[in-house]
PDB file of N, CA and C in Angstrom:
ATOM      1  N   UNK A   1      24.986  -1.701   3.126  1.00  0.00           N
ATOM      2  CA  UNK A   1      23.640  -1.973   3.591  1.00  0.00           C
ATOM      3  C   UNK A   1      23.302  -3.428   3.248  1.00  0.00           C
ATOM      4  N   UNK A   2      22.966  -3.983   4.059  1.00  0.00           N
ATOM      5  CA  UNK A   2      22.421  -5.425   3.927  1.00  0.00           C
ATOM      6  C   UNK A   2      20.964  -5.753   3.374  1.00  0.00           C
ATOM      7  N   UNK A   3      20.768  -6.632   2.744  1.00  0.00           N
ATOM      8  CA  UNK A   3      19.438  -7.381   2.221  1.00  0.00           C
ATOM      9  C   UNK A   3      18.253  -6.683   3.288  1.00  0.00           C
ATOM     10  N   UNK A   4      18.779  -7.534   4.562  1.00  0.00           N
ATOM     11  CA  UNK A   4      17.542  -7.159   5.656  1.00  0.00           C
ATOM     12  C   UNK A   4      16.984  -5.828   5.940  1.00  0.00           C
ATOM     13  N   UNK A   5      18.305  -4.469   5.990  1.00  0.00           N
ATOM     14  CA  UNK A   5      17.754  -3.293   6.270  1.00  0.00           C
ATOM     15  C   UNK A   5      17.285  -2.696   4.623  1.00  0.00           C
ATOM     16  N   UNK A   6      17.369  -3.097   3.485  1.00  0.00           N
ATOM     17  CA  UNK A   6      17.168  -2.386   2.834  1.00  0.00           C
ATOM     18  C   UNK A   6      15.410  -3.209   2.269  1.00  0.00           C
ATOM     19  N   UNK A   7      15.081  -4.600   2.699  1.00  0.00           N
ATOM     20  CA  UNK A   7      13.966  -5.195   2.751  1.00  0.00           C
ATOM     21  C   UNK A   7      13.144  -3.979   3.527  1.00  0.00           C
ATOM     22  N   UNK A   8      13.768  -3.548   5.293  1.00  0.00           N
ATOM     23  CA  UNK A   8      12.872  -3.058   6.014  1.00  0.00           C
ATOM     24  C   UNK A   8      12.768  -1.795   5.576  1.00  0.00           C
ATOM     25  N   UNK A   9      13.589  -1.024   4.800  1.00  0.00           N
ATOM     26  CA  UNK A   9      13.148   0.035   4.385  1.00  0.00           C
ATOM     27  C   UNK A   9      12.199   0.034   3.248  1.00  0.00           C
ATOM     28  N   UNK A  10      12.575  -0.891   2.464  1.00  0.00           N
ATOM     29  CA  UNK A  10      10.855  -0.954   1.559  1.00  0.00           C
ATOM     30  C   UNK A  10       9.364  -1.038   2.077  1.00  0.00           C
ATOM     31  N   UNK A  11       9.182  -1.654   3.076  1.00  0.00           N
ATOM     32  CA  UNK A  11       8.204  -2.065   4.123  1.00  0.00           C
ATOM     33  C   UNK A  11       8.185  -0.907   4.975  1.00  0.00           C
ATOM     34  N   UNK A  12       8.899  -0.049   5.556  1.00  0.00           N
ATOM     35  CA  UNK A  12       8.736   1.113   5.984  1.00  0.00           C
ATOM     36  C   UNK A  12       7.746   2.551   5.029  1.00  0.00           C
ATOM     37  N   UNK A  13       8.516   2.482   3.625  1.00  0.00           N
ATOM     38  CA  UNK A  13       8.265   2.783   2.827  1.00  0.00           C
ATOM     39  C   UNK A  13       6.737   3.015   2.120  1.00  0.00           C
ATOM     40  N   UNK A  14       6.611   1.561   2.260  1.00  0.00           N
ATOM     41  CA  UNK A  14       4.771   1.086   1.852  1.00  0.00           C
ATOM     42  C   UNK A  14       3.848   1.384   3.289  1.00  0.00           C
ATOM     43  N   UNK A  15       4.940   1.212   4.593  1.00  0.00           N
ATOM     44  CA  UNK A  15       3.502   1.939   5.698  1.00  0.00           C
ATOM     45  C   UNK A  15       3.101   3.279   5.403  1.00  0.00           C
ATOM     46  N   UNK A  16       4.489   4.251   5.183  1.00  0.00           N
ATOM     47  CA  UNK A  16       4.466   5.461   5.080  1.00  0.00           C
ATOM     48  C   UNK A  16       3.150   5.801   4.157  1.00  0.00           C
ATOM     49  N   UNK A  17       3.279   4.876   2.536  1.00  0.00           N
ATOM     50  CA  UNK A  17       2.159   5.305   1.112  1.00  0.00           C
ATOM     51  C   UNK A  17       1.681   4.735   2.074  1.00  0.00           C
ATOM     52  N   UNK A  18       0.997   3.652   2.388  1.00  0.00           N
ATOM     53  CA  UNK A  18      -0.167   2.938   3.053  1.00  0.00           C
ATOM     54  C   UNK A  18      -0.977   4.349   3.888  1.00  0.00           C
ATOM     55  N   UNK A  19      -0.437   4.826   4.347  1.00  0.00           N
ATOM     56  CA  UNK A  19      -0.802   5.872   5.473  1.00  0.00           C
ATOM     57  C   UNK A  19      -1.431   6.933   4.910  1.00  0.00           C
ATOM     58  N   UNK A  20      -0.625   7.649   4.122  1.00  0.00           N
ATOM     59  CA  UNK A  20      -1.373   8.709   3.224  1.00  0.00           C
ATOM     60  C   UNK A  20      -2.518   8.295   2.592  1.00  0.00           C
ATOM     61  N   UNK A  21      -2.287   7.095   2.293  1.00  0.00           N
ATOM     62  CA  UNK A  21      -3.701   6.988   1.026  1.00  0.00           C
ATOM     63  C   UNK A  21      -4.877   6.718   2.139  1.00  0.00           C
ATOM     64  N   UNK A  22      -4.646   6.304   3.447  1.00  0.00           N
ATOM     65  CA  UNK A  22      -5.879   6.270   4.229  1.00  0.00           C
ATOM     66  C   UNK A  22      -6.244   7.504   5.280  1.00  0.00           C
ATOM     67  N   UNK A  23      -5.708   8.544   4.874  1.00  0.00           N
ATOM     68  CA  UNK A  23      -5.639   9.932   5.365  1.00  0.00           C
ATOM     69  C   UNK A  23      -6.703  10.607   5.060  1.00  0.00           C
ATOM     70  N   UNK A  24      -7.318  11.776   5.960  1.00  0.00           N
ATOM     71  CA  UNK A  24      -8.405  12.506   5.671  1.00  0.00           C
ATOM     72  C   UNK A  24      -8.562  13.051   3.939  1.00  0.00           C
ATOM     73  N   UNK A  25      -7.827  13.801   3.786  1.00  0.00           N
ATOM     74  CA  UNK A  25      -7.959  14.809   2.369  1.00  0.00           C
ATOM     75  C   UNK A  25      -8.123  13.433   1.149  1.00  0.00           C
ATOM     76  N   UNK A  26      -7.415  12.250   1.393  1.00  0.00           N
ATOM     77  CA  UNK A  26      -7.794  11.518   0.134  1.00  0.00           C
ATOM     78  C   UNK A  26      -8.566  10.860   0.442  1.00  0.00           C
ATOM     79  N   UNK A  27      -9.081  10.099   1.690  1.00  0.00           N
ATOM     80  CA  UNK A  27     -10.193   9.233   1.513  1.00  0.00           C
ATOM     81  C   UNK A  27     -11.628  10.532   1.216  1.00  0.00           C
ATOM     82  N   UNK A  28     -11.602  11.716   1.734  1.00  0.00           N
ATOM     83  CA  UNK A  28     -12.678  12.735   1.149  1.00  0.00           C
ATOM     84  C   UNK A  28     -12.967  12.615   0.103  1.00  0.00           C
ATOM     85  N   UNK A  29     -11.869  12.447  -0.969  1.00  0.00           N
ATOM     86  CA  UNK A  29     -12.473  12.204  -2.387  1.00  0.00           C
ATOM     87  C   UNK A  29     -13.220  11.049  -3.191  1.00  0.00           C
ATOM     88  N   UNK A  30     -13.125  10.349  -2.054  1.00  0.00           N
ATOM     89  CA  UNK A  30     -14.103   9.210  -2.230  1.00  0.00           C
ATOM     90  C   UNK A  30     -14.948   8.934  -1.495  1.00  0.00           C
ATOM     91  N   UNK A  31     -15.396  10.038  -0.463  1.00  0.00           N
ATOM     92  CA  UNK A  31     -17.062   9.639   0.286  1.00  0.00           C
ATOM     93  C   UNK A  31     -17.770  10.648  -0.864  1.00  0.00           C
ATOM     94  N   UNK A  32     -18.411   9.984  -1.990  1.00  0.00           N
ATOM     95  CA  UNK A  32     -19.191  10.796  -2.488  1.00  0.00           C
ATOM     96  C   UNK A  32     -20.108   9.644  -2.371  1.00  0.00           C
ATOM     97  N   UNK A  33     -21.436  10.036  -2.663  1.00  0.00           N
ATOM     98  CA  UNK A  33     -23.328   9.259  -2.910  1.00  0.00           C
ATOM     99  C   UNK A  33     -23.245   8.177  -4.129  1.00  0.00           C
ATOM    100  N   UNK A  34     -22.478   8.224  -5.110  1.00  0.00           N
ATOM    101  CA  UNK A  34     -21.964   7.462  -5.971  1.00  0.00           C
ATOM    102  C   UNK A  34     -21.612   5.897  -5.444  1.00  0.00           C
ATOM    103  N   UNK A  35     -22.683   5.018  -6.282  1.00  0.00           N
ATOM    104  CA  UNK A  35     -22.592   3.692  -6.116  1.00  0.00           C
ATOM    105  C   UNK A  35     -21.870   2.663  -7.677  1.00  0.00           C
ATOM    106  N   UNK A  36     -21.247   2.161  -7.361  1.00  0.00           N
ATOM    107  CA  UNK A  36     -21.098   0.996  -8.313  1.00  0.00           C
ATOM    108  C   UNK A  36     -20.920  -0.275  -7.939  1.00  0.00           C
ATOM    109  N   UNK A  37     -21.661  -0.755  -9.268  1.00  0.00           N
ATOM    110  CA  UNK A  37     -22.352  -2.127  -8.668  1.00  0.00           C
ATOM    111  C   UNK A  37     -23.101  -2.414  -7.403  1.00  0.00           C
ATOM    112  N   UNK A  38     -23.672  -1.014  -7.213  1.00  0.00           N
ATOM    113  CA  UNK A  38     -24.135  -0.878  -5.708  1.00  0.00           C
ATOM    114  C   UNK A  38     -23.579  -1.003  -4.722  1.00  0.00           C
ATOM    115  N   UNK A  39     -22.203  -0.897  -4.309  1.00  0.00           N
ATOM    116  CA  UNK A  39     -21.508  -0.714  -3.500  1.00  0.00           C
ATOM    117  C   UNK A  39     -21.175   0.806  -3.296  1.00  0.00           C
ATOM    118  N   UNK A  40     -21.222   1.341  -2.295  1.00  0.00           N
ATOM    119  CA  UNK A  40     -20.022   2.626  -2.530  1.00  0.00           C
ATOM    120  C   UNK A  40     -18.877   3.043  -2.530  1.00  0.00           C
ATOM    121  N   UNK A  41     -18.742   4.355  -3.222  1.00  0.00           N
ATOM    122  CA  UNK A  41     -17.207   4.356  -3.392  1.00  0.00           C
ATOM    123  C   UNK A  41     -16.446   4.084  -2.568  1.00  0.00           C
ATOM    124  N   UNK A  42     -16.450   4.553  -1.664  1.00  0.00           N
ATOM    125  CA  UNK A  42     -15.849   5.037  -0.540  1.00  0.00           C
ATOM    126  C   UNK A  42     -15.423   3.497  -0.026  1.00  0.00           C
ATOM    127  N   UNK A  43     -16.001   2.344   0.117  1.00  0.00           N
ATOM    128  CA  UNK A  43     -16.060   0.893   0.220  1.00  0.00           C
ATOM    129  C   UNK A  43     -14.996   0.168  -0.480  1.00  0.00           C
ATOM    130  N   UNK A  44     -14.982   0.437  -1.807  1.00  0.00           N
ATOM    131  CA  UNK A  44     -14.179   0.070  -2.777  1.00  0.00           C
ATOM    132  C   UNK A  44     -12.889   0.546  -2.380  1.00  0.00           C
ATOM    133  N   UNK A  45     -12.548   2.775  -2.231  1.00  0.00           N
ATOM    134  CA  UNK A  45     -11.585   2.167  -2.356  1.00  0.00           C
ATOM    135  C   UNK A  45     -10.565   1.746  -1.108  1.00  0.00           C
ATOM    136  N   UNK A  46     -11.462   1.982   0.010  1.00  0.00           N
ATOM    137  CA  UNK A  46     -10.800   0.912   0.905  1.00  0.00           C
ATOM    138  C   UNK A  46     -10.440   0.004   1.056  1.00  0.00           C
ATOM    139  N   UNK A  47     -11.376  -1.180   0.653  1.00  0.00           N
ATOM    140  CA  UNK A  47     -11.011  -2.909   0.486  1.00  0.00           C
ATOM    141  C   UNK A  47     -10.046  -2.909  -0.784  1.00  0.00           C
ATOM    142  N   UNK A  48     -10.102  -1.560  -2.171  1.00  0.00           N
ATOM    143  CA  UNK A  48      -9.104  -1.585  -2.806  1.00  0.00           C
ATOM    144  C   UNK A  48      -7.180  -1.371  -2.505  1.00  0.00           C
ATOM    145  N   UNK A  49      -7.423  -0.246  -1.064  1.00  0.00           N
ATOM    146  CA  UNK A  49      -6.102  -0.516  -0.519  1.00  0.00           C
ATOM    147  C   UNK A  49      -5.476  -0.811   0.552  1.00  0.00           C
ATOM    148  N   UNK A  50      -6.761  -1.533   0.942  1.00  0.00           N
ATOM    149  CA  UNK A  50      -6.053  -3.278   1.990  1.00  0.00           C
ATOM    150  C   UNK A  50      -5.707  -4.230   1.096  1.00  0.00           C
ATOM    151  N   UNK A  51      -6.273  -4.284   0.131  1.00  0.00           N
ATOM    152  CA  UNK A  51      -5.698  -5.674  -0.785  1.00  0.00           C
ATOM    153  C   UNK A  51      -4.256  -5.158  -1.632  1.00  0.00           C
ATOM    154  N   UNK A  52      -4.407  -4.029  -1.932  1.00  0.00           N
ATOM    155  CA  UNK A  52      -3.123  -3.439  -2.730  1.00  0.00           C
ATOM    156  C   UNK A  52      -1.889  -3.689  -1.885  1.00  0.00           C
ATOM    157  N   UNK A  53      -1.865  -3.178  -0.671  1.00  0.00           N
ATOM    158  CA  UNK A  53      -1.149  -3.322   0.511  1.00  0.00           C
ATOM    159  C   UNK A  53      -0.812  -4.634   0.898  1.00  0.00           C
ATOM    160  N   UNK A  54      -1.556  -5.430   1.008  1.00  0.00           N
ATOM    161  CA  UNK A  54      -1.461  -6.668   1.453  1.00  0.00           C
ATOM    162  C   UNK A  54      -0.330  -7.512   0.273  1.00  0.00           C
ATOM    163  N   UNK A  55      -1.065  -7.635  -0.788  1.00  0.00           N
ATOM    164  CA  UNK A  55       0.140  -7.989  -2.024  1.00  0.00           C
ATOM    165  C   UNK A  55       1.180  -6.947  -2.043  1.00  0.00           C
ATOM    166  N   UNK A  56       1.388  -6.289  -2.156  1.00  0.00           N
ATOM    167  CA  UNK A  56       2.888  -5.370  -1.888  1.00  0.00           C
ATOM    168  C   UNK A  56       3.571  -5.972  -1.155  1.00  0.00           C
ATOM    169  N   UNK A  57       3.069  -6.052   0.089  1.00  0.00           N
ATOM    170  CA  UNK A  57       3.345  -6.428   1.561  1.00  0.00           C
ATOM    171  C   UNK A  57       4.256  -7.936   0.996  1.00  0.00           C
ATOM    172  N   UNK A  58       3.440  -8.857   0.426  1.00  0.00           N
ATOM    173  CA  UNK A  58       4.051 -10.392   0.033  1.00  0.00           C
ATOM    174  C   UNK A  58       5.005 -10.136  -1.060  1.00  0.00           C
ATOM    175  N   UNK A  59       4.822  -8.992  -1.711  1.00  0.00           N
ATOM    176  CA  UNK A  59       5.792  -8.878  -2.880  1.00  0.00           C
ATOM    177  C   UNK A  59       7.107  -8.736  -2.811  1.00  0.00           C
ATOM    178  N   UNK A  60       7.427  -7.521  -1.888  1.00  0.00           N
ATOM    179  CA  UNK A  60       8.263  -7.451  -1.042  1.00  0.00           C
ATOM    180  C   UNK A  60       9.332  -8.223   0.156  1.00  0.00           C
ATOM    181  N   UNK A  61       8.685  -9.287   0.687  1.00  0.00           N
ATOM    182  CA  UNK A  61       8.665 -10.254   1.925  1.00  0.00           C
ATOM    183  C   UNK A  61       9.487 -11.621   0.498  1.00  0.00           C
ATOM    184  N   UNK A  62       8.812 -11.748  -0.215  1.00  0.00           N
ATOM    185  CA  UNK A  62       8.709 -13.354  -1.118  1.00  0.00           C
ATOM    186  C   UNK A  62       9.650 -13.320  -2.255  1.00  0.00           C
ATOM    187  N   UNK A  63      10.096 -12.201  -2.550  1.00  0.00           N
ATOM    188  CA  UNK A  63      10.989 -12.061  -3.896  1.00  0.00           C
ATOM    189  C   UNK A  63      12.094 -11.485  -3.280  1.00  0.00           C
ATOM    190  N   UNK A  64      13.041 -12.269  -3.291  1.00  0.00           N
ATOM    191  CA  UNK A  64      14.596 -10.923  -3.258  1.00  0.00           C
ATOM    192  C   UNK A  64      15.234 -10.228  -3.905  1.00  0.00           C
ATOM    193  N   UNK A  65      15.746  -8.907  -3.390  1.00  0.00           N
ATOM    194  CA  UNK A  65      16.515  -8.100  -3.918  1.00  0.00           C
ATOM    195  C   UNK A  65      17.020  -8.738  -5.308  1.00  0.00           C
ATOM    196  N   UNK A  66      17.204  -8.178  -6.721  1.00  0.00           N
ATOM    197  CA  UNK A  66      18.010  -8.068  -7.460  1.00  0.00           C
ATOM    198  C   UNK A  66      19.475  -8.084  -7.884  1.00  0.00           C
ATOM    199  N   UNK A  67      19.085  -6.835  -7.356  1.00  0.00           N
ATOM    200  CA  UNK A  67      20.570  -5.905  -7.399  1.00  0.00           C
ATOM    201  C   UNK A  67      21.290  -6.159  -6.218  1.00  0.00           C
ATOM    202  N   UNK A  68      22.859  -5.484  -6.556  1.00  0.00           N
ATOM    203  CA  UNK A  68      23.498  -5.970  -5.038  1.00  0.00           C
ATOM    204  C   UNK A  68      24.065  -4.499  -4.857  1.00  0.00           C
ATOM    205  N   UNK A  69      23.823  -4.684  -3.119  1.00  0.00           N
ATOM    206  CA  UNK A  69      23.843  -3.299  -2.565  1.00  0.00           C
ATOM    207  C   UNK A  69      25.107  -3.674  -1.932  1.00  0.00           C
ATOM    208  N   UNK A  70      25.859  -2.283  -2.242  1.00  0.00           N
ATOM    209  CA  UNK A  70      27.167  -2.124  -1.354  1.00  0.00           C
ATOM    210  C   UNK A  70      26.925  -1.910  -0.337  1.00  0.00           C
ATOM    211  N   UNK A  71      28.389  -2.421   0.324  1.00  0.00           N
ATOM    212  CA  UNK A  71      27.853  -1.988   2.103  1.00  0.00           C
ATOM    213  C   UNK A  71      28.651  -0.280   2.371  1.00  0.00           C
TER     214      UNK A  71
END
């Protein structure tokens, strides 16, 4: 396996989590009436996992592999 397909499988990887965490049953647990800092939850943790995502996203892309993968 090469650098490139095992890059795109990490990035595959993070759409897949990316996906779940913006899925019905878990974003439910955060539309509650509950404000902080006067924002709501539900606000937070959205803009919390576009930004999580987004740095993953560069973390992934900007640092190379370690280890060396056999082919």
């Amino acid at each position: 396996m090469t650098f490139d397909k095992e890059k795109s499988r990490r990035l595959v990887g993070l759409f897949l989590f990316v996906v779940i965490l913006y899925n019905y049953p878990i974003l439910s647990l955060f539309n509650i009436p509950d404000k902080i800092s006067g924002i709501p939850v539900l606000y937070l943790y959205l803009f919390f996992v576009w930004i999580l995502s987004i740095v993953l996203v560069v973390i992934i892309n900007k640092y190379p592999l370690k280890t060396e993968i056999p082919d």
